[in-house]
C-alpha atoms as a PDB file:
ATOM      1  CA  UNK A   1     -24.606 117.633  43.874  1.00  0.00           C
ATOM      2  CA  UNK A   2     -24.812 118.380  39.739  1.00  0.00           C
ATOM      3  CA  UNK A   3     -21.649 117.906  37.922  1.00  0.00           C
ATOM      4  CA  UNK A   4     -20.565 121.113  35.858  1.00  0.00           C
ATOM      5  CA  UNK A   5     -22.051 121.683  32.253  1.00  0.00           C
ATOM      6  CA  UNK A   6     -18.178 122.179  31.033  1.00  0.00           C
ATOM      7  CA  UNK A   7     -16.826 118.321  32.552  1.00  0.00           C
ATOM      8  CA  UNK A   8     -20.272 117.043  30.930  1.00  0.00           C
ATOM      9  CA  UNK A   9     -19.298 118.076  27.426  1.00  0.00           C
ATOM     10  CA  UNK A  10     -15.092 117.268  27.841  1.00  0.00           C
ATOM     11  CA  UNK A  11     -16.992 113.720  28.762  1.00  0.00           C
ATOM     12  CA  UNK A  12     -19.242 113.753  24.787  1.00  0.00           C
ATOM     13  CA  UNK A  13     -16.407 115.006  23.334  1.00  0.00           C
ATOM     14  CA  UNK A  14     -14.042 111.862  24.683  1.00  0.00           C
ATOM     15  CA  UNK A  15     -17.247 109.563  24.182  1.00  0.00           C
ATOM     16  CA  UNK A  16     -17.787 110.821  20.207  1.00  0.00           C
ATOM     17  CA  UNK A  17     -13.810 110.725  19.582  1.00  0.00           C
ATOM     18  CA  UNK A  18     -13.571 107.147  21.039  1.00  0.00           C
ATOM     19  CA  UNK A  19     -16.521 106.069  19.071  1.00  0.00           C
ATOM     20  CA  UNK A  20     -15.907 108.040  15.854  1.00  0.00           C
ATOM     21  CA  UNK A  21     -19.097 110.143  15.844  1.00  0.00           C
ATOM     22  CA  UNK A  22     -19.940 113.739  15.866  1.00  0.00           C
ATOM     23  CA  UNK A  23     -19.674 115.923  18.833  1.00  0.00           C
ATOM     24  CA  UNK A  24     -22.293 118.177  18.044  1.00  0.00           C
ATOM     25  CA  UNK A  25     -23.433 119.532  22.090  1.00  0.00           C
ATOM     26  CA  UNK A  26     -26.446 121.986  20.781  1.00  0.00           C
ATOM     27  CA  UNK A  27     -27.976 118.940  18.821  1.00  0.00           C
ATOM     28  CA  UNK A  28     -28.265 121.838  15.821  1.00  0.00           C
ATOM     29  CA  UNK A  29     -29.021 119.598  12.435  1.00  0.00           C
ATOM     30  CA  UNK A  30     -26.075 118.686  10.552  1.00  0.00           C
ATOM     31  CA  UNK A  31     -27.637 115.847   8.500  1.00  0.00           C
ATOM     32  CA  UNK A  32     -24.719 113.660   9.417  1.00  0.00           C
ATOM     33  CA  UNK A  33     -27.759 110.958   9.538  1.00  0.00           C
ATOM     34  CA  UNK A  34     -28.560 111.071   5.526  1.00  0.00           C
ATOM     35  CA  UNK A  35     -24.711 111.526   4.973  1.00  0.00           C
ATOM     36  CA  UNK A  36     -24.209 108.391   6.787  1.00  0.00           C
ATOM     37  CA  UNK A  37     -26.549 106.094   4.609  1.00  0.00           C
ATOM     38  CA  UNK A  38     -25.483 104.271   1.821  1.00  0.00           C
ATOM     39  CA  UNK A  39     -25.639 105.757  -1.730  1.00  0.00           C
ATOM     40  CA  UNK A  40     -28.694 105.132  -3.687  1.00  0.00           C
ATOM     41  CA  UNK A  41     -27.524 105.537  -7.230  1.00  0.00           C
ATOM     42  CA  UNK A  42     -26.004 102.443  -8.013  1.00  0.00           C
ATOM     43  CA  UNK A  43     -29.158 100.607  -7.425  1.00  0.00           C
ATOM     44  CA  UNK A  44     -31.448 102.896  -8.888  1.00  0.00           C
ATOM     45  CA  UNK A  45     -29.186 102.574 -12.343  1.00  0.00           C
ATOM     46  CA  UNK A  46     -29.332  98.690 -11.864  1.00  0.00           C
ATOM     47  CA  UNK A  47     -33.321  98.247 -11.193  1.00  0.00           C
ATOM     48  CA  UNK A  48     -33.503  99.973 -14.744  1.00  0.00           C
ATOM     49  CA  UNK A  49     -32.438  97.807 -18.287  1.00  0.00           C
ATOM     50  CA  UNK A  50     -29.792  99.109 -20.458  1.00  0.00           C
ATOM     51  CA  UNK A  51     -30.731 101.107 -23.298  1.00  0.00           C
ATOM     52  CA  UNK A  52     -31.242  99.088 -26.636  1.00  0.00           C
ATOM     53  CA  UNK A  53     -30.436 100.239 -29.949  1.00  0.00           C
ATOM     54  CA  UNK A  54     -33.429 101.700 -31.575  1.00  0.00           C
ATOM     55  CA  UNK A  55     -34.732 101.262 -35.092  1.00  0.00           C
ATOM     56  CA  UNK A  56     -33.669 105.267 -36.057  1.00  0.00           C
ATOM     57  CA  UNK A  57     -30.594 104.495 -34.713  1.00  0.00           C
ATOM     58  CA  UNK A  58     -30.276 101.599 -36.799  1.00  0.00           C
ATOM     59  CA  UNK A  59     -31.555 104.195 -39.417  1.00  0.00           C
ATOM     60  CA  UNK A  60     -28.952 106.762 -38.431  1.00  0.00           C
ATOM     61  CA  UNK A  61     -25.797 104.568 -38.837  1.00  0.00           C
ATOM     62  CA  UNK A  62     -26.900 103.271 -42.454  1.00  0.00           C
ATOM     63  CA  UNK A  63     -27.392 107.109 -43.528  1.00  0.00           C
ATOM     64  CA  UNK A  64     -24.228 107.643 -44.783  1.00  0.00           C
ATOM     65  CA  UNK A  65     -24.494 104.743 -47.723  1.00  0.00           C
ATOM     66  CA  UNK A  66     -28.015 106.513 -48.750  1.00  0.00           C
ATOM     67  CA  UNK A  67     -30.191 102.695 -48.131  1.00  0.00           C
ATOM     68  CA  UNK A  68     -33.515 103.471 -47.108  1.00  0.00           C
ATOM     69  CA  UNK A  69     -34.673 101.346 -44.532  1.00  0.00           C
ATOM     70  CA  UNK A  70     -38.872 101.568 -43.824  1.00  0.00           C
ATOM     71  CA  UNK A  71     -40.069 100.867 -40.494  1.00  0.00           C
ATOM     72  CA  UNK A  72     -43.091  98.818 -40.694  1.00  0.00           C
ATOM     73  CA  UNK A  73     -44.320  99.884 -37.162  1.00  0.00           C
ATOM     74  CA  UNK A  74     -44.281 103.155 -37.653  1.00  0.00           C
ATOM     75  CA  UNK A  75     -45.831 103.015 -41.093  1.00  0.00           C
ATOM     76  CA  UNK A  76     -48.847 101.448 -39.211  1.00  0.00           C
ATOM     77  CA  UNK A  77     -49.026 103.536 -36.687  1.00  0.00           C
ATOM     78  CA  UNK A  78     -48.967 106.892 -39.231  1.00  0.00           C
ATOM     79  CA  UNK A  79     -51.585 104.297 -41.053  1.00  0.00           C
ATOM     80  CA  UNK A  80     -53.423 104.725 -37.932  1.00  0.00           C
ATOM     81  CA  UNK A  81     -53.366 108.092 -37.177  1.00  0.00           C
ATOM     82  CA  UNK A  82     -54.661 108.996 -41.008  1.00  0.00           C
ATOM     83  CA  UNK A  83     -58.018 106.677 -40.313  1.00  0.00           C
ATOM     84  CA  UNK A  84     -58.421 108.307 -37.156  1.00  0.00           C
ATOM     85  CA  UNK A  85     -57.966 111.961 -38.641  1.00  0.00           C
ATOM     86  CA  UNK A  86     -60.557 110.869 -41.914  1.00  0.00           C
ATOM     87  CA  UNK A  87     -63.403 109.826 -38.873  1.00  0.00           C
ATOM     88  CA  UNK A  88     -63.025 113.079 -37.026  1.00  0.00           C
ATOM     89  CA  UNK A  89     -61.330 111.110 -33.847  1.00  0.00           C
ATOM     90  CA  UNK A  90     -57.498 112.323 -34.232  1.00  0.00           C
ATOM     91  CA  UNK A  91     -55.799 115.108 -32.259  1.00  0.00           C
ATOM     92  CA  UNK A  92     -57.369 118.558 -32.213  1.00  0.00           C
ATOM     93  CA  UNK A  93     -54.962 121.595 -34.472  1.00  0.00           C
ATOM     94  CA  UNK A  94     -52.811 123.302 -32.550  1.00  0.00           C
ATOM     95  CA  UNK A  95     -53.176 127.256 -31.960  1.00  0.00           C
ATOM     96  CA  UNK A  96     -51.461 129.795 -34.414  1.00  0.00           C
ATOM     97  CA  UNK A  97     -50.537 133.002 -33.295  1.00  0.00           C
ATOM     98  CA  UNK A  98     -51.186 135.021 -30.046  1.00  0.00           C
ATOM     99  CA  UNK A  99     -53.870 134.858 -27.935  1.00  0.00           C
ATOM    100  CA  UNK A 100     -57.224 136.967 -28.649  1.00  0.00           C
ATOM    101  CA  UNK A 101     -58.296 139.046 -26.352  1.00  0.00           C
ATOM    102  CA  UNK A 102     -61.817 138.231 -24.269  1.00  0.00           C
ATOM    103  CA  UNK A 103     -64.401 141.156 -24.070  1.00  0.00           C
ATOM    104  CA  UNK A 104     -64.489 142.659 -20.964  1.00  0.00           C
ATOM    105  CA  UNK A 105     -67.634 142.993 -19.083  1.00  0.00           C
ATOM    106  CA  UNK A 106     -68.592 146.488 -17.631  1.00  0.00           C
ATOM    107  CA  UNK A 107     -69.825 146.147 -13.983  1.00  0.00           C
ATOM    108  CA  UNK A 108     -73.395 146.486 -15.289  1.00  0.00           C
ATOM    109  CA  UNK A 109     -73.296 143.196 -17.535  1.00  0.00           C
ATOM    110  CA  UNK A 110     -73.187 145.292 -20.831  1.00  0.00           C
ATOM    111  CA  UNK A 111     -70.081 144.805 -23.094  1.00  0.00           C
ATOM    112  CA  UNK A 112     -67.495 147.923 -22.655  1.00  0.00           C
END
């Protein structure tokens, strides 16, 4: 003898209020599961250091009294840059302007 669908679900529904859960009888996705877990931002902001004071904001906060403060690392690395550019090796110019157009090709292989 099969006990009726209706005193099957009364029976979840006292089973998920006793055990504080979610009566949820057509098992549609709630994701009570990823609601459940524990947050993950705190520890993601703890694996990474704090940020440091950097040498332009060092720079920044000395403005005002008009001292001029060099930076001998990034001297050397502009230093750098300059021998590369005189040997041909440093970054290629960037594009002015629109884009030209391509010739088209007809379907015979002659230009249009």
């Amino acid at each position: 003898m099969s006990v009726p669908r209706a005193r099957i679900l009364d029976l979840m529904k006292a089973q998920c209020q006793l055990f504080s859960t979610t009566f949820n009888p057509d098992g549609i996705r709630t994701g009570n599961k990823i609601l459940r877990q524990r947050l993950k931002g705190p520890s993601v902001v703890s694996y990474y250091p704090r940020k440091m004071v950097t040498f332009r904001d060092f720079q920044k906060e000395f403005e005002h009294l008009q001292l001029f403060v060099e930076n001998d690392e990034e001297a050397d690395r502009l230093e750098h840059v300059a021998g590369r550019k005189a040997r041909g090796k440093g970054a290629p110019k960037k594009k002015n302007g629109p884009p030209s157009m391509l010739p088209i090709r007809c379907l015979q292989g002659n230009l249009c």
